[in-house]
PDB file of N, CA and C in Angstrom:
ATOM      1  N   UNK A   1      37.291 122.837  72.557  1.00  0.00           N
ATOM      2  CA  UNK A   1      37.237 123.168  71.139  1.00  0.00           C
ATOM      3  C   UNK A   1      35.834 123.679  70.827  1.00  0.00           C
ATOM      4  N   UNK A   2      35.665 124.895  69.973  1.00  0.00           N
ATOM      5  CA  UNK A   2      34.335 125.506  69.836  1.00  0.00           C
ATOM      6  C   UNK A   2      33.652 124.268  69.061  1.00  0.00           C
ATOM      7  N   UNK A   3      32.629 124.593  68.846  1.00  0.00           N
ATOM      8  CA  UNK A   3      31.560 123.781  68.222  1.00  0.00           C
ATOM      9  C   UNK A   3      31.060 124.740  67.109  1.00  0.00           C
ATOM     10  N   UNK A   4      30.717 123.733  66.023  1.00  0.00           N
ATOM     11  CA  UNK A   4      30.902 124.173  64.617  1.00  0.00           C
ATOM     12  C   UNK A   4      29.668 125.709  64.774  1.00  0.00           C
ATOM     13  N   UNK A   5      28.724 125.057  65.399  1.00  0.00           N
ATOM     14  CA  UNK A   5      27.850 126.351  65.818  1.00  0.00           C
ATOM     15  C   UNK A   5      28.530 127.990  66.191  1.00  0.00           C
ATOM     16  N   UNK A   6      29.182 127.530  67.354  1.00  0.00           N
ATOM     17  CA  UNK A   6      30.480 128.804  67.683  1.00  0.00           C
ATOM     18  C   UNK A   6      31.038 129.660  66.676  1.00  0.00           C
ATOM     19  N   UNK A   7      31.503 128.144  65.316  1.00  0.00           N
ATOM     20  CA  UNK A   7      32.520 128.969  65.180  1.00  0.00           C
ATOM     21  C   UNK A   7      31.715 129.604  63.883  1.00  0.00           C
ATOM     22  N   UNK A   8      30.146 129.686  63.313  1.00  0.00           N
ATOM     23  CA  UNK A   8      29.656 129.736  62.482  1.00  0.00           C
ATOM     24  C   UNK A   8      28.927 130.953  62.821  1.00  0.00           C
ATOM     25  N   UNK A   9      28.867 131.283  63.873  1.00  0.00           N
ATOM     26  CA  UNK A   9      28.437 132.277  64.989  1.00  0.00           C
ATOM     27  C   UNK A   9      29.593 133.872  65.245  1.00  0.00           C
ATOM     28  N   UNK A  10      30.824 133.307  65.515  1.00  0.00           N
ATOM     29  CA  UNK A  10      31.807 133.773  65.182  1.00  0.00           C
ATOM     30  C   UNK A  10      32.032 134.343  63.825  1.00  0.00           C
ATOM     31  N   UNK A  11      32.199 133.596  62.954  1.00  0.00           N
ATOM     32  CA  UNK A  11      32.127 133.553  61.118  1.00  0.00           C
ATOM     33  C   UNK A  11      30.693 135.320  60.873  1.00  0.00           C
ATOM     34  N   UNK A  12      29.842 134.454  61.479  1.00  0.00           N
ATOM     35  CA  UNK A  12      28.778 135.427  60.905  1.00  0.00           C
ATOM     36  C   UNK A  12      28.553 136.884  61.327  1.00  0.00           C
ATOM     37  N   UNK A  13      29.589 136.772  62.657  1.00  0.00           N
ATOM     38  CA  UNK A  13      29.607 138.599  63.109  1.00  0.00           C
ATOM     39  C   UNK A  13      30.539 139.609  62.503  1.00  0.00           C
ATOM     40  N   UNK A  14      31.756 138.501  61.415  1.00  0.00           N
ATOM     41  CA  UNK A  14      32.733 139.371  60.881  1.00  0.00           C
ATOM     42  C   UNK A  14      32.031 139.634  59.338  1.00  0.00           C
ATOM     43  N   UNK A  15      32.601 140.792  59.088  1.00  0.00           N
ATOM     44  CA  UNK A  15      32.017 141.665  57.617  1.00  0.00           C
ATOM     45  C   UNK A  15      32.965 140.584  56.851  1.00  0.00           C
ATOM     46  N   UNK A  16      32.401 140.955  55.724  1.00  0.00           N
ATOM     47  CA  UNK A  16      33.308 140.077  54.377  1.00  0.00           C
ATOM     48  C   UNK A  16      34.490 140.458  54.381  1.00  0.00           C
ATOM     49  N   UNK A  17      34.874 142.157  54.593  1.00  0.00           N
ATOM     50  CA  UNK A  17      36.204 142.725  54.258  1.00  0.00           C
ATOM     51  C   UNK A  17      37.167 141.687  55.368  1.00  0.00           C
ATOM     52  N   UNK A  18      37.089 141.622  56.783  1.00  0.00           N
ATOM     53  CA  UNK A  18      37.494 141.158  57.866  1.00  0.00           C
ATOM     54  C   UNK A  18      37.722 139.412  57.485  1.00  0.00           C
ATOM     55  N   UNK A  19      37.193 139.037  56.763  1.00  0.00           N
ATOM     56  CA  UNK A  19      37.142 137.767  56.421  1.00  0.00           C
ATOM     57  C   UNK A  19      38.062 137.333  55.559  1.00  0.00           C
ATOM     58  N   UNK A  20      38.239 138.240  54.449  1.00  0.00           N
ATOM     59  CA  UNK A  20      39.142 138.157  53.172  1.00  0.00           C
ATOM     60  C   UNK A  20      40.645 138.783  54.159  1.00  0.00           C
ATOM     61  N   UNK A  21      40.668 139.915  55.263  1.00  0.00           N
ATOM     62  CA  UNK A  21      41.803 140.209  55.186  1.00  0.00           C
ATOM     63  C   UNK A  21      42.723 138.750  56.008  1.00  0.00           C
ATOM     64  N   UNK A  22      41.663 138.070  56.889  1.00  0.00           N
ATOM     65  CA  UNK A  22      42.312 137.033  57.799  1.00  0.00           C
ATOM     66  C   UNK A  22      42.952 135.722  56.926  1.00  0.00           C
ATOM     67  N   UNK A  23      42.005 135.440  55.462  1.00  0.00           N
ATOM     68  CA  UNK A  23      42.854 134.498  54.710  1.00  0.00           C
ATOM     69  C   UNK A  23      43.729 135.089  54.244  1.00  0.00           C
ATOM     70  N   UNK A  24      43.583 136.200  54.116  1.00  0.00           N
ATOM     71  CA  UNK A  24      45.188 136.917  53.190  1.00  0.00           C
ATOM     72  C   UNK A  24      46.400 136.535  54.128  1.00  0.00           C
ATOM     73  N   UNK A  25      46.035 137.005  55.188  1.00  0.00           N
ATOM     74  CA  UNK A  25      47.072 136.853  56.266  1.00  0.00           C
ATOM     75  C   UNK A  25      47.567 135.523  56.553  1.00  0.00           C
ATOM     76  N   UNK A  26      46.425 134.263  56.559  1.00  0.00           N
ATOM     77  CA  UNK A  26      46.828 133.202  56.365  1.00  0.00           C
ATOM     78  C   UNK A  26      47.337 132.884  55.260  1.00  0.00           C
ATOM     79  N   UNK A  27      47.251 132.876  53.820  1.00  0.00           N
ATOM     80  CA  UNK A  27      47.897 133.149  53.031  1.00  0.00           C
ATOM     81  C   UNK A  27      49.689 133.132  52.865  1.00  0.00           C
ATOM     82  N   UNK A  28      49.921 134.527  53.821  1.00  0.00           N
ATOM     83  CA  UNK A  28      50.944 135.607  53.800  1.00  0.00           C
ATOM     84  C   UNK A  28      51.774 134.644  54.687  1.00  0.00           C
ATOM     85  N   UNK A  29      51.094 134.265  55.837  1.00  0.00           N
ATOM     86  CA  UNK A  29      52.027 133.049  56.597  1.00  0.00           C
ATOM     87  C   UNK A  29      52.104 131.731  56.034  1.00  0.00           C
ATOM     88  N   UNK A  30      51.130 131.296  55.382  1.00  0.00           N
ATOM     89  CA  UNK A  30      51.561 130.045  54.660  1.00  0.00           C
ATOM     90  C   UNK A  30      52.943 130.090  53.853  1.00  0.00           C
ATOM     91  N   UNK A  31      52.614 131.057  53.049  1.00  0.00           N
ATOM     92  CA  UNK A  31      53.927 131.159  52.209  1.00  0.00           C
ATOM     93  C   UNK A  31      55.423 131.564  52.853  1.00  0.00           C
ATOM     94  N   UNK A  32      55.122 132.648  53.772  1.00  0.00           N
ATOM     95  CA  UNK A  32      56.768 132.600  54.375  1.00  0.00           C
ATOM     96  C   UNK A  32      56.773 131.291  54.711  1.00  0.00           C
ATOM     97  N   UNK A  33      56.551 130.204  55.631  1.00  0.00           N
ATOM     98  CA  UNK A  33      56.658 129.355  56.487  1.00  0.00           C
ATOM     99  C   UNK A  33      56.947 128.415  55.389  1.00  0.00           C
ATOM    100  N   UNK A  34      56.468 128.171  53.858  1.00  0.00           N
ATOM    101  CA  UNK A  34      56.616 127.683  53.392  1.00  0.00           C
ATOM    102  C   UNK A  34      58.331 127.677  52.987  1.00  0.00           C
ATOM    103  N   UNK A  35      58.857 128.777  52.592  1.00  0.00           N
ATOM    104  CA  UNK A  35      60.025 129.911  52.238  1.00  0.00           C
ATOM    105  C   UNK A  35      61.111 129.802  53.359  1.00  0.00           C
ATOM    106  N   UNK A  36      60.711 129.522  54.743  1.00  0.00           N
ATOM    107  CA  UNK A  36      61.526 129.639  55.277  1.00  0.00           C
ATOM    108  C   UNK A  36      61.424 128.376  55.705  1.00  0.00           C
ATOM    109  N   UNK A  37      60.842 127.498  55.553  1.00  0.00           N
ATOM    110  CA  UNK A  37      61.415 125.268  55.732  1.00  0.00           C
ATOM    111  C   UNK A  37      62.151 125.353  54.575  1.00  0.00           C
ATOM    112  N   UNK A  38      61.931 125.735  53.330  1.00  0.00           N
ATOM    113  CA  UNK A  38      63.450 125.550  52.310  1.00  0.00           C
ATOM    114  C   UNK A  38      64.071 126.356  52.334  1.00  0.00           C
ATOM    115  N   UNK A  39      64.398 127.331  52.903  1.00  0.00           N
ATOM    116  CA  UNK A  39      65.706 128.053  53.234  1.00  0.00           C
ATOM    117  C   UNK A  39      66.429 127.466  54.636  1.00  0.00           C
ATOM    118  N   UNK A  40      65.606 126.636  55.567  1.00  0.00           N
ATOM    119  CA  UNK A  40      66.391 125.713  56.448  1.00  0.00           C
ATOM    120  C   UNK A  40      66.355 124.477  55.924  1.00  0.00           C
ATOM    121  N   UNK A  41      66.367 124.023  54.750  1.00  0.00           N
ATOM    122  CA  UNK A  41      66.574 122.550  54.826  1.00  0.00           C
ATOM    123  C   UNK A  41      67.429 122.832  53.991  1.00  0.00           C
ATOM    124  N   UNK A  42      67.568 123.649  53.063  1.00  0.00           N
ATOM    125  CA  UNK A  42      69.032 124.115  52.495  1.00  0.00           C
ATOM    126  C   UNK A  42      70.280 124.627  53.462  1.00  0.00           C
ATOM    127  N   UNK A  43      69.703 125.522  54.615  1.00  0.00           N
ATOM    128  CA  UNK A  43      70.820 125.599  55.264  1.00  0.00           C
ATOM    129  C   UNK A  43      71.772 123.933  56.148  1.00  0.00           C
ATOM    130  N   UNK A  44      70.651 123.615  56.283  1.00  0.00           N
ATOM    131  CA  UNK A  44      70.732 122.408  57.223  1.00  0.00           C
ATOM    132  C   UNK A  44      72.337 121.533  55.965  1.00  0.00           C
ATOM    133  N   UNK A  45      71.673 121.420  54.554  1.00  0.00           N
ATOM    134  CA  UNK A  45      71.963 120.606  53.674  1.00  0.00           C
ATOM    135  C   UNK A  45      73.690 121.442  53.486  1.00  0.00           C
ATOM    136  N   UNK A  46      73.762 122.141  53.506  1.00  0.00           N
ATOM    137  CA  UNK A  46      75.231 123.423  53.226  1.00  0.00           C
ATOM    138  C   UNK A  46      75.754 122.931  54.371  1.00  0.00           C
ATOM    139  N   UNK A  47      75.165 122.588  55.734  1.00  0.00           N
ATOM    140  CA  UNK A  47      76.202 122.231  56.736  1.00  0.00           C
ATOM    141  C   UNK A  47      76.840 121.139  56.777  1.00  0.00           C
ATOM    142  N   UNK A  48      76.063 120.083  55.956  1.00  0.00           N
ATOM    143  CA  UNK A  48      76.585 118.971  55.893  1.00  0.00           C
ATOM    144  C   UNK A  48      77.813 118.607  54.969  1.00  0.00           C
ATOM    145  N   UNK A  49      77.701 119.574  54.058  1.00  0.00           N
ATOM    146  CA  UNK A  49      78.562 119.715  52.901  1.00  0.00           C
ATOM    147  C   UNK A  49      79.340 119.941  53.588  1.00  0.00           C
ATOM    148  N   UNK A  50      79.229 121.252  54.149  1.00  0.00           N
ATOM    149  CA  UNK A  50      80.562 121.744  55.035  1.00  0.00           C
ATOM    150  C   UNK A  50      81.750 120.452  55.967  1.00  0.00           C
ATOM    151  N   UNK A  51      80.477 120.256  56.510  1.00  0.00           N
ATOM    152  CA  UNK A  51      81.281 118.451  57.298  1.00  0.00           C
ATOM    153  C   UNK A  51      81.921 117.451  56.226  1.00  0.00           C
ATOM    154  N   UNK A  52      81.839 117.829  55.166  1.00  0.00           N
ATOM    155  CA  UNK A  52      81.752 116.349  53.851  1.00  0.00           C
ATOM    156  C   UNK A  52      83.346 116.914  53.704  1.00  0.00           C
ATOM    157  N   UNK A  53      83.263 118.177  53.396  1.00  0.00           N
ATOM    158  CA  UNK A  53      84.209 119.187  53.000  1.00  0.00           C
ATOM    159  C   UNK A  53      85.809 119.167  54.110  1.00  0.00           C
ATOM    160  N   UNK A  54      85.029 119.279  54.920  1.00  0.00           N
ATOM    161  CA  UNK A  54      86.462 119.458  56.084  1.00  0.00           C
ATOM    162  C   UNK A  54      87.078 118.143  56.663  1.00  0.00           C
ATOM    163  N   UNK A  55      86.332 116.791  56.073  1.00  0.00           N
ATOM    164  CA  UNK A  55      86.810 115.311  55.768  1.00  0.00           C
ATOM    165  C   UNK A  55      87.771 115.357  55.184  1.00  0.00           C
ATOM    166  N   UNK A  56      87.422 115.729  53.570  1.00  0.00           N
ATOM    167  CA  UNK A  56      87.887 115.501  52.603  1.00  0.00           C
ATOM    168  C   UNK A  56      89.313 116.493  52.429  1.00  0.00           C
ATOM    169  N   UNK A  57      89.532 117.940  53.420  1.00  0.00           N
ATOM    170  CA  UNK A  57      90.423 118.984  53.309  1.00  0.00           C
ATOM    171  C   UNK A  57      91.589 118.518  54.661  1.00  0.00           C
ATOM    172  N   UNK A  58      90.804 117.361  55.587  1.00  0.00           N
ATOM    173  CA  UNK A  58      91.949 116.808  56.580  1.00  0.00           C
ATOM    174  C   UNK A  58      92.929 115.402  55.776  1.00  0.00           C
ATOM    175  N   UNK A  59      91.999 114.840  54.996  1.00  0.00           N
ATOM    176  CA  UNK A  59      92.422 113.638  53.865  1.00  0.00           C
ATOM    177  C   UNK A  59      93.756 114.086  53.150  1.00  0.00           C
ATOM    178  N   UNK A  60      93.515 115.560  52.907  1.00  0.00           N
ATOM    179  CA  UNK A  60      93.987 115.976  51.646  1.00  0.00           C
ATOM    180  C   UNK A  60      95.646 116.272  52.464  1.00  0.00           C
ATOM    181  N   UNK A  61      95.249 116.631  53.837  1.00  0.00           N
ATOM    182  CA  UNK A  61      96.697 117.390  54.557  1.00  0.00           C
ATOM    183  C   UNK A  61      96.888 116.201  54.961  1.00  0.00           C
ATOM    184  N   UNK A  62      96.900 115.233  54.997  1.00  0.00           N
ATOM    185  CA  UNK A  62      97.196 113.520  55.437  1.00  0.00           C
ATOM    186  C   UNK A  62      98.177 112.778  54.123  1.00  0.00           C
ATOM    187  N   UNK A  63      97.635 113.545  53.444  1.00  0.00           N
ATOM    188  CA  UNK A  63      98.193 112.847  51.789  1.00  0.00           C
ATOM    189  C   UNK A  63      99.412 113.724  51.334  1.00  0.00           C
ATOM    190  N   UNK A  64      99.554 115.074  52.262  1.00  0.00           N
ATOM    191  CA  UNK A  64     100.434 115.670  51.693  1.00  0.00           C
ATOM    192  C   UNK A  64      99.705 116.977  50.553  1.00  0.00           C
ATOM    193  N   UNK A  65      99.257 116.913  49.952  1.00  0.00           N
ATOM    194  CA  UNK A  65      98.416 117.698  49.161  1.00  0.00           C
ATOM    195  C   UNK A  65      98.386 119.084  49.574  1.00  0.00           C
ATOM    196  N   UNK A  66      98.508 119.154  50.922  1.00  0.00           N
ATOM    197  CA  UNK A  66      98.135 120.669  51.141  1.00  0.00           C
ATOM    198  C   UNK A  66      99.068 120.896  52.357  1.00  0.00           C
ATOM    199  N   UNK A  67      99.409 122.176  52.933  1.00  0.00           N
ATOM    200  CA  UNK A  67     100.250 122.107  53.998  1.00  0.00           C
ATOM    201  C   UNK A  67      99.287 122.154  55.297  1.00  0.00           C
ATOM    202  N   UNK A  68      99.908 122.267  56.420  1.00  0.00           N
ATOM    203  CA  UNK A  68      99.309 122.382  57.587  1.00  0.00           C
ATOM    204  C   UNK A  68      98.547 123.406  57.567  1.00  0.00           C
ATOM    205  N   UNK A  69      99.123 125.132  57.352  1.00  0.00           N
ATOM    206  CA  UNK A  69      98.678 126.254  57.480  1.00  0.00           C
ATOM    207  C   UNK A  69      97.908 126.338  56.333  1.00  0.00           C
ATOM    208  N   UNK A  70      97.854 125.787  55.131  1.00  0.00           N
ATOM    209  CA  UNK A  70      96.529 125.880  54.417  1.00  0.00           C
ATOM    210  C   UNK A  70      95.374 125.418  54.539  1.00  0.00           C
ATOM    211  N   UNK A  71      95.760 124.095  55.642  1.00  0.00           N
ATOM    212  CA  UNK A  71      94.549 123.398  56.145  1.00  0.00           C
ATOM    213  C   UNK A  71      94.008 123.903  57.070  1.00  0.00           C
ATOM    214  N   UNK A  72      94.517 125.024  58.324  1.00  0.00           N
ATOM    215  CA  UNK A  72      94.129 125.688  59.268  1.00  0.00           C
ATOM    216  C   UNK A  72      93.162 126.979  58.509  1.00  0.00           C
ATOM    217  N   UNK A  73      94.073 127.785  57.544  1.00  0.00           N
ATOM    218  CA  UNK A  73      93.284 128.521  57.051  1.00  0.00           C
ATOM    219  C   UNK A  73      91.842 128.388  56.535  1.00  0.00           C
ATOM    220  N   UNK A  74      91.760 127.183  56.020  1.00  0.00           N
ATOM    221  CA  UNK A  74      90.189 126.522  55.143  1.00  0.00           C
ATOM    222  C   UNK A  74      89.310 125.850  56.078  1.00  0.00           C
ATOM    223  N   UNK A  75      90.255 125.081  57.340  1.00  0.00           N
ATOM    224  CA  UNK A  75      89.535 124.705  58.399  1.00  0.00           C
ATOM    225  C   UNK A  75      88.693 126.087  58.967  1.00  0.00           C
ATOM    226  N   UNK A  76      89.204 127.313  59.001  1.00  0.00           N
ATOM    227  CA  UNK A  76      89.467 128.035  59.891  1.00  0.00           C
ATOM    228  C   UNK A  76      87.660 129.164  59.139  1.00  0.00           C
ATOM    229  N   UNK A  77      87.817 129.055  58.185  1.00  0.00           N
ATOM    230  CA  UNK A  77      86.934 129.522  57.082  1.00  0.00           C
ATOM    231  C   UNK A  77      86.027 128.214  56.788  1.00  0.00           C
ATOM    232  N   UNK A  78      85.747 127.144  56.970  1.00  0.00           N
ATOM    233  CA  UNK A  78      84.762 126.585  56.838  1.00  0.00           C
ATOM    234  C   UNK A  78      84.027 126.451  58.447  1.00  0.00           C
ATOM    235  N   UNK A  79      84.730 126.856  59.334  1.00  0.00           N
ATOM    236  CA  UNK A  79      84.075 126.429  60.689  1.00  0.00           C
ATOM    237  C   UNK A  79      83.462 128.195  61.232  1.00  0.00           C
ATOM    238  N   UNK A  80      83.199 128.999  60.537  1.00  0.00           N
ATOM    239  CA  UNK A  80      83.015 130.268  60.439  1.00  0.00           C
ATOM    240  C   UNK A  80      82.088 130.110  60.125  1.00  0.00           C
ATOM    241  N   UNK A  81      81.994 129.445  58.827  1.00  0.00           N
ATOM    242  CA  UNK A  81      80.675 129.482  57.798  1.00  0.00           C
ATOM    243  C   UNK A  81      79.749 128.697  58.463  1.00  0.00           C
ATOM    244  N   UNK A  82      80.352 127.284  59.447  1.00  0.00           N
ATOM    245  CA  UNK A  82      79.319 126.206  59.980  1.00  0.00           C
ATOM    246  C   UNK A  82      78.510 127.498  60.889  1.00  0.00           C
ATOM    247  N   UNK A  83      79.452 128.193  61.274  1.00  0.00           N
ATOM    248  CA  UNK A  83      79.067 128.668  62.658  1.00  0.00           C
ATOM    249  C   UNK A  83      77.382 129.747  62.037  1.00  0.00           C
ATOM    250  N   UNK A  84      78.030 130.322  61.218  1.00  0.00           N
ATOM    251  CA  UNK A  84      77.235 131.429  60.470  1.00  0.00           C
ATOM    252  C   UNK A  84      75.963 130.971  60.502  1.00  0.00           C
ATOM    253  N   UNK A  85      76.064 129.493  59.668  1.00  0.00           N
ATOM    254  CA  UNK A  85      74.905 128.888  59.163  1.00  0.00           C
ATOM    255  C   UNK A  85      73.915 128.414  60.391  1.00  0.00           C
ATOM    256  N   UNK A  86      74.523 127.735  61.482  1.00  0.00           N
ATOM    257  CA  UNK A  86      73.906 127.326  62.783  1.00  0.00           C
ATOM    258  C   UNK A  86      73.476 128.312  63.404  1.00  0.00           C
ATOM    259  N   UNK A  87      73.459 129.965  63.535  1.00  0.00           N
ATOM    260  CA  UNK A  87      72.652 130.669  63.458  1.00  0.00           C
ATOM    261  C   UNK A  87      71.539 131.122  62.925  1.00  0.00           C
ATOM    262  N   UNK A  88      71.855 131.223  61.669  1.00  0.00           N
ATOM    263  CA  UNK A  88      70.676 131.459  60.944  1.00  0.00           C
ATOM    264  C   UNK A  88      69.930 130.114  60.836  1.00  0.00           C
ATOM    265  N   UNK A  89      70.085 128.937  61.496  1.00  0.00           N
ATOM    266  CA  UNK A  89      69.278 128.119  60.825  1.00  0.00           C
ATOM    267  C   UNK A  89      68.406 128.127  62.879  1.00  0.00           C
ATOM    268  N   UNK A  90      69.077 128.855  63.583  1.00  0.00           N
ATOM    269  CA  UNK A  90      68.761 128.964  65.291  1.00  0.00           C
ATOM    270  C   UNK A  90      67.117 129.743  64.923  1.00  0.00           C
ATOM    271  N   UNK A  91      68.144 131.175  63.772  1.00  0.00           N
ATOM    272  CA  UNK A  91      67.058 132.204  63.910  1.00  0.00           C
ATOM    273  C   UNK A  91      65.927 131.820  63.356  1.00  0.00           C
ATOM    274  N   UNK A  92      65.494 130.580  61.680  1.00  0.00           N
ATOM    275  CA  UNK A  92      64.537 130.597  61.348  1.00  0.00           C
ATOM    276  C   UNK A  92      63.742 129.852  62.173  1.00  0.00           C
ATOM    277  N   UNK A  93      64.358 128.619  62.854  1.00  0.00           N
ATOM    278  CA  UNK A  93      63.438 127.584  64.046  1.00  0.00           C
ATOM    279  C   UNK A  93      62.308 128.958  64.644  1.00  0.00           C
ATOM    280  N   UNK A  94      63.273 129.661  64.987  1.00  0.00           N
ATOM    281  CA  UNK A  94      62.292 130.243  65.820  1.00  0.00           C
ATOM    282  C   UNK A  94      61.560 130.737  65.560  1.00  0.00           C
ATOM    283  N   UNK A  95      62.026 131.494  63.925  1.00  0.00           N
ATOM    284  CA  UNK A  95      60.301 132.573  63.503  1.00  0.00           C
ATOM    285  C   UNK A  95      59.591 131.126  63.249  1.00  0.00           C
ATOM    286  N   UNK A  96      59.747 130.226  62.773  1.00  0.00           N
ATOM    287  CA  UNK A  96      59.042 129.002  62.127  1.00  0.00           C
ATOM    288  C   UNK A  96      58.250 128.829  63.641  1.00  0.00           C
ATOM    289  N   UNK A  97      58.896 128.510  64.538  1.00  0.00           N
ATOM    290  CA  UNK A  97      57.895 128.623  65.885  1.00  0.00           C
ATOM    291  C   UNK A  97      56.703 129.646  66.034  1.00  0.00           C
ATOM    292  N   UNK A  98      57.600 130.863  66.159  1.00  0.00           N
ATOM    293  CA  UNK A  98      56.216 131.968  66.071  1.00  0.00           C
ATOM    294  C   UNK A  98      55.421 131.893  65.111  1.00  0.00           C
ATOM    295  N   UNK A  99      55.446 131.413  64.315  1.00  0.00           N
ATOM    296  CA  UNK A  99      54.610 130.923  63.096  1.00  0.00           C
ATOM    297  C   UNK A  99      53.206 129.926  63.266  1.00  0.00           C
ATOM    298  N   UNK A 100      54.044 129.303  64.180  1.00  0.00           N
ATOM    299  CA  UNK A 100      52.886 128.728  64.537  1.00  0.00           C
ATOM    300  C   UNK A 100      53.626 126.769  63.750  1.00  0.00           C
ATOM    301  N   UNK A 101      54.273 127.146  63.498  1.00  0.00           N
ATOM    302  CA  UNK A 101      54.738 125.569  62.306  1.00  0.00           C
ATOM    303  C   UNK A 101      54.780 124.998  63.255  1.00  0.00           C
ATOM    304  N   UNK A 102      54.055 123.820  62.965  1.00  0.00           N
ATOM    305  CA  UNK A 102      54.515 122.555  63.978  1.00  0.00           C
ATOM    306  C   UNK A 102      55.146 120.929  63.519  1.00  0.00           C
ATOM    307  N   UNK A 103      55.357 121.295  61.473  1.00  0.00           N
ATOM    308  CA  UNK A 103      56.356 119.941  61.038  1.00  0.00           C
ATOM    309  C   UNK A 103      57.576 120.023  61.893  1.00  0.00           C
ATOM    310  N   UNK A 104      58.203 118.618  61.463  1.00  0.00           N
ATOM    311  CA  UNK A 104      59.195 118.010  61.810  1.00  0.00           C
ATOM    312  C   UNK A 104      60.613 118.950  60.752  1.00  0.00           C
ATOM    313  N   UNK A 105      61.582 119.442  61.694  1.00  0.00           N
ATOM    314  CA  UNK A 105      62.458 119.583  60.814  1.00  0.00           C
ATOM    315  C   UNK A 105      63.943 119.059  61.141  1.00  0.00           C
ATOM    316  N   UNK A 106      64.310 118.739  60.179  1.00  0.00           N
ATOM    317  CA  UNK A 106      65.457 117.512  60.210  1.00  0.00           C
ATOM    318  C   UNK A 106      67.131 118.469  60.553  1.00  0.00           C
TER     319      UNK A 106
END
């Protein structure tokens, strides 16, 4: 790990412009990274629904309520959507990786 000297040394060879553009940039990644942990903890949260959902739509064809083939159809359309979502929640892990993020995500 540099030493505060290094990195004050470092610090002092970049122009001001070079300085302001690197917090911007930090900045610019704070905020996606920020943007994209609640767009996966929402996705995460929609999948669970989804599971809450396809309980409550096998209950319903158990009770009579619904027929078989309506339950295949909604089964058939909510396990689409799981699927959808477990991608996109594949794709943000990973920019969140290249990002550099290193929280915990649930």
């Amino acid at each position: 790990m540099p030493t505060q000297e290094a990195r004050l040394a470092t610090i002092s060879r970049q122009t001001a412009p070079e300085i302001v553009r690197s917090v911007a940039r930090s900045a610019a990644a704070q905020s996606e990274v920020n943007g994209l942990v609640a767009e996966y903890e929402h996705m995460v949260e929609r999948r669970k629904a989804l599971q809450t959902e396809k309980d409550e739509l096998t209950a319903r064809m158990d009770k009579g309520e619904i027929t078989a083939q309506q339950w295949r159809r909604q089964l058939m359309a909510s396990t689409q959507e799981a699927a959808q979502l477990s991608e996109k929640i594949r794709v943000i892990s990973a920019r969140l990786r290249w990002l550099g993020y290193s929280g915990l995500l649930t």
